[in-house]
N, C-alpha and C. Protein backbone atom coordinates (compact mmCIF):
# COMPACT_ATOMS: atom_id res chain seq x y z
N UNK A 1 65.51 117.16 96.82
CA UNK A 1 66.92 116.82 96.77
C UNK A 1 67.09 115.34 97.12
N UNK A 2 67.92 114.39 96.22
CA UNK A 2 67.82 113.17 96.27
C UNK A 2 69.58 113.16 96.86
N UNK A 3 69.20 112.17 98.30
CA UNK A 3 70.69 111.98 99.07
C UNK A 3 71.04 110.36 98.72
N UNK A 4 72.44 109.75 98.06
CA UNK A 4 72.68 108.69 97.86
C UNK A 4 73.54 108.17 99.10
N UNK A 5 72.81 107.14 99.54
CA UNK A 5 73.92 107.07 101.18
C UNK A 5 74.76 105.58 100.79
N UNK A 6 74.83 105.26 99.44
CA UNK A 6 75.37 104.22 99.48
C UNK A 6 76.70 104.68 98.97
N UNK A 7 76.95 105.80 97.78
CA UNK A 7 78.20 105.94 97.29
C UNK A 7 79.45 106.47 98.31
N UNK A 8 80.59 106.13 97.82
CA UNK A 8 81.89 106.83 98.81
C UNK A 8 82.03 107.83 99.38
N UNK A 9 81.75 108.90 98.45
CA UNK A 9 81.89 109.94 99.30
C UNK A 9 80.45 110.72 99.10
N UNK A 10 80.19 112.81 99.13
CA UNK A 10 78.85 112.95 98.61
C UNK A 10 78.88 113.55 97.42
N UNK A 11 80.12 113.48 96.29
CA UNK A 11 80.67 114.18 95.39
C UNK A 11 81.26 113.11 94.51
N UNK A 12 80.26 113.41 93.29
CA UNK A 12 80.87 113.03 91.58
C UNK A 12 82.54 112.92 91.32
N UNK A 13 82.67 114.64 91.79
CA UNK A 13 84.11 114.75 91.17
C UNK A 13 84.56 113.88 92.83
N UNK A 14 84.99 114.07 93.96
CA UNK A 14 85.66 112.99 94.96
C UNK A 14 85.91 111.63 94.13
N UNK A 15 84.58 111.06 93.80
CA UNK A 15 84.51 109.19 93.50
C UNK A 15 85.43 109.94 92.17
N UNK A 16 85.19 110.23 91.44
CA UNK A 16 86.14 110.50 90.59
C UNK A 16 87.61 110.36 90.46
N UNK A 17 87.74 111.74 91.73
CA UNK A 17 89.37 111.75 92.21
C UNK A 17 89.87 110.29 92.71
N UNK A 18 89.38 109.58 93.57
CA UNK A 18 89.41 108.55 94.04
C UNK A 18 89.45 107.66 92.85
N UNK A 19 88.90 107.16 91.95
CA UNK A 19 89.13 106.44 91.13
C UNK A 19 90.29 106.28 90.32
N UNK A 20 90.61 107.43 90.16
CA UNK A 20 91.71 107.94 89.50
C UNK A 20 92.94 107.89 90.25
N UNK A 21 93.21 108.27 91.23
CA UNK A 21 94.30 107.53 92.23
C UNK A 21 93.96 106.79 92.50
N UNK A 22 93.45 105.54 92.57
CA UNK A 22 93.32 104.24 92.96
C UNK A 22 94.07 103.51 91.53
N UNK A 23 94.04 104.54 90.70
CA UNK A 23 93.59 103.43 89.25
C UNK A 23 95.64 103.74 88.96
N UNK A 24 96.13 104.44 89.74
CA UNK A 24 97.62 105.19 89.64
C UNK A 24 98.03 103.98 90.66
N UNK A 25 98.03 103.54 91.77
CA UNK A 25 98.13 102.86 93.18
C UNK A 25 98.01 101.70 92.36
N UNK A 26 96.95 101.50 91.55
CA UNK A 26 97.01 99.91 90.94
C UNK A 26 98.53 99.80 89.69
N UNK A 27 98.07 100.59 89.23
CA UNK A 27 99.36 100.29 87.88
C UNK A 27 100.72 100.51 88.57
N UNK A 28 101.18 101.48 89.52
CA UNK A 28 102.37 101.32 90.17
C UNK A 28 102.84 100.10 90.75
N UNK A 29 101.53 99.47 91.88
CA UNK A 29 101.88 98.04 92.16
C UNK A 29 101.73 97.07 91.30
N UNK A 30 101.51 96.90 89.86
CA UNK A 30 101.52 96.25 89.19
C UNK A 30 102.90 96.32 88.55
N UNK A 31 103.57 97.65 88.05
CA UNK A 31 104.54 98.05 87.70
C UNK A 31 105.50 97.34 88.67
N UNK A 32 105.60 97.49 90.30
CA UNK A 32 106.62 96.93 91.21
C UNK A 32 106.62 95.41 91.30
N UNK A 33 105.50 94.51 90.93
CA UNK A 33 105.62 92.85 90.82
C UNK A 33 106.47 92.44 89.22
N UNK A 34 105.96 93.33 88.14
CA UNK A 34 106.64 93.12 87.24
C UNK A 34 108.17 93.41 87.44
N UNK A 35 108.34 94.25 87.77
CA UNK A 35 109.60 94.82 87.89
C UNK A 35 110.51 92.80 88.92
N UNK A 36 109.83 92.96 90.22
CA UNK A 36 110.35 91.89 90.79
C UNK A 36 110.51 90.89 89.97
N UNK A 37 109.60 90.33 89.00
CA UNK A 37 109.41 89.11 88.20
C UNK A 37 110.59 89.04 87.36
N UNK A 38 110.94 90.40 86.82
CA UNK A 38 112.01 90.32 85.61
C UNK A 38 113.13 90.55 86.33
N UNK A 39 113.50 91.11 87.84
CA UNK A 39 114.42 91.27 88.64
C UNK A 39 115.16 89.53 88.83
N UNK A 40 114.33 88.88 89.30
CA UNK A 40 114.29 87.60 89.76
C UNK A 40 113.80 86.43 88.83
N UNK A 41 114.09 86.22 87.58
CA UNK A 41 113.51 85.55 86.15
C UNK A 41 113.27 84.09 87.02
N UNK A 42 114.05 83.84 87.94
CA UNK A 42 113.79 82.41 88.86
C UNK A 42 113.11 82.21 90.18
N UNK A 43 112.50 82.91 90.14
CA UNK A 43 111.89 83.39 91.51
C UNK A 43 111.17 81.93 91.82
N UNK A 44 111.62 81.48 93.33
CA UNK A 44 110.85 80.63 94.23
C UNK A 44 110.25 81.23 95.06
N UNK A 45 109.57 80.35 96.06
CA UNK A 45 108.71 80.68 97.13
C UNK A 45 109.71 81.53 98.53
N UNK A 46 110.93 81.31 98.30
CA UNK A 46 111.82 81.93 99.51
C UNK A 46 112.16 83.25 99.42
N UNK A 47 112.19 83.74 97.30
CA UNK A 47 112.25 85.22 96.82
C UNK A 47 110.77 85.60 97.36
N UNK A 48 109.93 84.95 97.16
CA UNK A 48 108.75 85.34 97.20
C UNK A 48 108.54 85.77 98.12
N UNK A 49 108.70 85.10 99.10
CA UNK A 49 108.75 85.47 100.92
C UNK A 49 108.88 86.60 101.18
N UNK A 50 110.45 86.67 100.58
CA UNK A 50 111.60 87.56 100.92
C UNK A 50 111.11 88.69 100.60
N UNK A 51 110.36 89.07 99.52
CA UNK A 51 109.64 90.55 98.84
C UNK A 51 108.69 91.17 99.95
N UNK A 52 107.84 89.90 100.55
CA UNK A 52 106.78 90.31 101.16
C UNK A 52 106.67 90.38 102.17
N UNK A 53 108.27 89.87 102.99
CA UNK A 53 108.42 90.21 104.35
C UNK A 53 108.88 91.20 104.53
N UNK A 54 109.63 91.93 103.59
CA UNK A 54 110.03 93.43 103.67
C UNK A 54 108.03 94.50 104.11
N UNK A 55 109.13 95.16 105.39
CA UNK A 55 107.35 96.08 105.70
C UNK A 55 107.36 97.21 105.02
N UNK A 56 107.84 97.80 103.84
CA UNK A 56 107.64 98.61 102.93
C UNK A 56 106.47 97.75 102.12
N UNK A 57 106.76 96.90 101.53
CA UNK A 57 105.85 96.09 100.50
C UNK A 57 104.56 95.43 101.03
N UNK A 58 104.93 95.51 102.36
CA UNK A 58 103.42 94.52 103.03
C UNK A 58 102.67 96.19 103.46
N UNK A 59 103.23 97.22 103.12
CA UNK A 59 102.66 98.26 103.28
C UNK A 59 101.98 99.21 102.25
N UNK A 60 102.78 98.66 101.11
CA UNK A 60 102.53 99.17 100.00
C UNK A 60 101.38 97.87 99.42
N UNK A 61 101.22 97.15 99.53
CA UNK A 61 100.58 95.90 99.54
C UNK A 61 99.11 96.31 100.34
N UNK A 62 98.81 97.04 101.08
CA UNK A 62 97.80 97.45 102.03
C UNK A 62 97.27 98.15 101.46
N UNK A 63 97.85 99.25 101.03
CA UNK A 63 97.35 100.35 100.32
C UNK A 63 96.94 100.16 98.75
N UNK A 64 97.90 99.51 98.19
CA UNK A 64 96.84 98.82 97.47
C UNK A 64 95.65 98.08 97.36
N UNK A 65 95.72 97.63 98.37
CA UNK A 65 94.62 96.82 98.41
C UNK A 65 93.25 97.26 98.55
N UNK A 66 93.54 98.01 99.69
CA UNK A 66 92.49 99.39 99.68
C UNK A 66 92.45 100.38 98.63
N UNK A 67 93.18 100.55 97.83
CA UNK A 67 92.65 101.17 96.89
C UNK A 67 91.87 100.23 95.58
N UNK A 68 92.31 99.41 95.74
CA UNK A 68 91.54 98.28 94.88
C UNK A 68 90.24 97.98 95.75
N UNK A 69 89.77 97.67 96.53
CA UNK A 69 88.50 97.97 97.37
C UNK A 69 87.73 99.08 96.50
N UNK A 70 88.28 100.72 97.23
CA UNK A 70 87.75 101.40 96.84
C UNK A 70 87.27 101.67 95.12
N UNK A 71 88.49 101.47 94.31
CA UNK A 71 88.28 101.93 92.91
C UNK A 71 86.93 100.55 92.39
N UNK A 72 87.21 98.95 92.86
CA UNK A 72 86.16 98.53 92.50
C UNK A 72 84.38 99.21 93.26
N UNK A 73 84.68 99.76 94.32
CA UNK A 73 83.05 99.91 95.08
C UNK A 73 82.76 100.96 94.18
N UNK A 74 83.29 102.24 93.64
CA UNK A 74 82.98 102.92 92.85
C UNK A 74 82.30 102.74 91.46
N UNK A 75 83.28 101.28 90.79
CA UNK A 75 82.84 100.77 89.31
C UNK A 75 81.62 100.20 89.69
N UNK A 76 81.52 99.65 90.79
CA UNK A 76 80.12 98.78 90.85
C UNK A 76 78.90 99.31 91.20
N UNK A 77 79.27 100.69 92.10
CA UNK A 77 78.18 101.77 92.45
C UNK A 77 77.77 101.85 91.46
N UNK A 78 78.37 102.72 90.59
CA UNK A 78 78.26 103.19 89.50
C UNK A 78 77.55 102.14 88.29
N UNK A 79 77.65 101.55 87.72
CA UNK A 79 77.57 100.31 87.58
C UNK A 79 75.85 100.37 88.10
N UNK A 80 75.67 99.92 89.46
CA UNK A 80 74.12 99.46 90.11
C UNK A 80 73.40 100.47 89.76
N UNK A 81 73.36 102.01 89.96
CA UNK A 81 72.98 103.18 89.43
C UNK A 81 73.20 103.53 88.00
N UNK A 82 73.78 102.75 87.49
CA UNK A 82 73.58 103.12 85.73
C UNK A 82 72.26 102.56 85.36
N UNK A 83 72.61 100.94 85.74
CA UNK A 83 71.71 99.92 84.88
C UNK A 83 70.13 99.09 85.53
N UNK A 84 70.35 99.47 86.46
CA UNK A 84 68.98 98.96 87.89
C UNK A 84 68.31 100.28 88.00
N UNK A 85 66.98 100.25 86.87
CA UNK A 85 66.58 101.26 87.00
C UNK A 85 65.40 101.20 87.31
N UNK A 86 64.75 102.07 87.63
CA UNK A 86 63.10 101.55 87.88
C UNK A 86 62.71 101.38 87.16
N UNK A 87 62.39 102.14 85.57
CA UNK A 87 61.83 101.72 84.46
C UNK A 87 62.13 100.62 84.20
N UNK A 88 62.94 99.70 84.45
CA UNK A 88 63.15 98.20 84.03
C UNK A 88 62.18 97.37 85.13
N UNK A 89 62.41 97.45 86.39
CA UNK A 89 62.42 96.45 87.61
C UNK A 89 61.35 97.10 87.95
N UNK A 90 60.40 98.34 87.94
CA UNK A 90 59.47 98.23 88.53
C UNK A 90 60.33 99.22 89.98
N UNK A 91 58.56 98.81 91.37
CA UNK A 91 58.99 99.40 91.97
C UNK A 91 60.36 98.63 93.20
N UNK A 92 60.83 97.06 92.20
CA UNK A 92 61.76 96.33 93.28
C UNK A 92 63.30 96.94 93.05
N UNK A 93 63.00 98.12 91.91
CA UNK A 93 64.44 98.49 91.56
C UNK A 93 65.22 99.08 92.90
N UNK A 94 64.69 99.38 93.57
CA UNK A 94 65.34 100.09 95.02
C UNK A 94 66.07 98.71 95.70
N UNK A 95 64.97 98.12 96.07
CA UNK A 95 65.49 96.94 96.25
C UNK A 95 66.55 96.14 95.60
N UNK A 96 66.68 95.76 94.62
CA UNK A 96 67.15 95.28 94.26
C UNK A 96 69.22 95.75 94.04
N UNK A 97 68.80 97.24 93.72
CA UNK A 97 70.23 98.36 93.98
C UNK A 97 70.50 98.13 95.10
N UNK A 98 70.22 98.47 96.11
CA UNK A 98 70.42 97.82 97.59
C UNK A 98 70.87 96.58 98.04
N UNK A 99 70.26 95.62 96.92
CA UNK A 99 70.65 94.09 97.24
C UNK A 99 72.58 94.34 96.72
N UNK A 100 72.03 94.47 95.49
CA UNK A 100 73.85 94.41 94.89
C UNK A 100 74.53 95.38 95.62
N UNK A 101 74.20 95.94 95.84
CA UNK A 101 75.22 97.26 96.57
C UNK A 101 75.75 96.64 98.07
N UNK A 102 74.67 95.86 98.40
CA UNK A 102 75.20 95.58 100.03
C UNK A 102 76.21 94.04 99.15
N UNK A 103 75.77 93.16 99.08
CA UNK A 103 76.39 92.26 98.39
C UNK A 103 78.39 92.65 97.87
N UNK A 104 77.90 94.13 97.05
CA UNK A 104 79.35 94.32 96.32
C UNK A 104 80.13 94.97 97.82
N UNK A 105 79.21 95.19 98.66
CA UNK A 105 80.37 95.99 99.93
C UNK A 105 80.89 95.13 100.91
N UNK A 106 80.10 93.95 100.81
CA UNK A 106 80.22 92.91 101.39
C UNK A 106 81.29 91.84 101.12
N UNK A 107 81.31 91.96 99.88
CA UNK A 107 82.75 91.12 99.33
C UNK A 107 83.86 91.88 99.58
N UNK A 108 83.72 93.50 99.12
CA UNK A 108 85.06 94.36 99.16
C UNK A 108 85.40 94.16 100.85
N UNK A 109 84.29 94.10 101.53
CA UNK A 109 84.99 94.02 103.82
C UNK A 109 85.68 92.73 103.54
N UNK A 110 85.41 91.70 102.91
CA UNK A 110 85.70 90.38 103.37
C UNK A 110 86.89 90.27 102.38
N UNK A 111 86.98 90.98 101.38
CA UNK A 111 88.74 90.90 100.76
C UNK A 111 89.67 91.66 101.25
N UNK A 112 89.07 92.82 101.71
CA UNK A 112 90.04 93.32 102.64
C UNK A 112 90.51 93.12 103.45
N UNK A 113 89.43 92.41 104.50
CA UNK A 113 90.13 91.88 106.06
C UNK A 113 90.50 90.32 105.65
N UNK A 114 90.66 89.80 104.51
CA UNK A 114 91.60 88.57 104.00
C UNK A 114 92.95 89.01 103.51
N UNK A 115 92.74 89.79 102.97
CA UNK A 115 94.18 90.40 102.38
C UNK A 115 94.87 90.65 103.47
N UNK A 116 94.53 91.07 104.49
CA UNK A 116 94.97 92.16 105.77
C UNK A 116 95.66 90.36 106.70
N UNK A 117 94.65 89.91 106.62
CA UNK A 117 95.06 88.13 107.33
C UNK A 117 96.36 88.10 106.39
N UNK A 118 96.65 87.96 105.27
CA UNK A 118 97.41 87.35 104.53
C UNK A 118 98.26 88.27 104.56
N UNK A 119 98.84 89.46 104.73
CA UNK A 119 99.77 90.30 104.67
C UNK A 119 100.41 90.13 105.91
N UNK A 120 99.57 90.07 106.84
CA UNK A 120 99.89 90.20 108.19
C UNK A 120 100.56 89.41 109.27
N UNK A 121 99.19 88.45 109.00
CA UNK A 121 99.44 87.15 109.40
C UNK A 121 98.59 86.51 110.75
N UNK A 122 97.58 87.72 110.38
CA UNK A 122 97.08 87.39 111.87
C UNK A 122 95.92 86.79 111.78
């Protein structure tokens, strides 16, 4: 029995589910900036403010964000385990899945706890 300790959860269908509400969480908050953009056809930096100092949106703004985290660590899991195979790389393919995998989790901590600075303010 082969255990993957790098993916999200220990279930196909989970990363699945997860992808799939993440991928709902993205187009809604995409749906709510558009919506602002055509609300506000003149929007400055003080509307701009004004959207994101409301704590509904710096909340909804979070959760997106984290779900954008998550839905990308999934594409890229997925992704390192499609195409990094041993038959290509030999025996550095472990290695090498490991390299990108820590690498892609490594960017998703450091956009998150930037986003989290920038929402926040801290």
């Amino acid at each position: 029995m082969v255990i993957s300790v790098t993916n999200l959860s220990r279930s196909g269908l989970s990363d699945w589910i997860i992808q799939r509400a993440s991928a709902v969480i993205l187009a809604a908050y995409t749906l709510c900036l558009v919506g602002s953009f055509l609300v506000h056809p003149e929007m400055d930096y003080a509307t701009w403010r004004g959207i994101f100092d409301n704590t509904a949106m710096r909340i909804f703004s979070l959760i997106t964000l984290a779900a954008l985290c998550a839905h990308g660590w999934i594409g890229m899991w997925t992704i390192s385990t499609d195409y990094i195979l041993p038959l290509q790389f030999g025996s550095a393919a472990t290695f090498l899945r490991l390299l990108f995998q820590g690498a892609c989790i490594l960017l998703a901590v450091v956009y998150l706890i930037w986003g989290i600075q920038i929402l926040w303010g801290f």
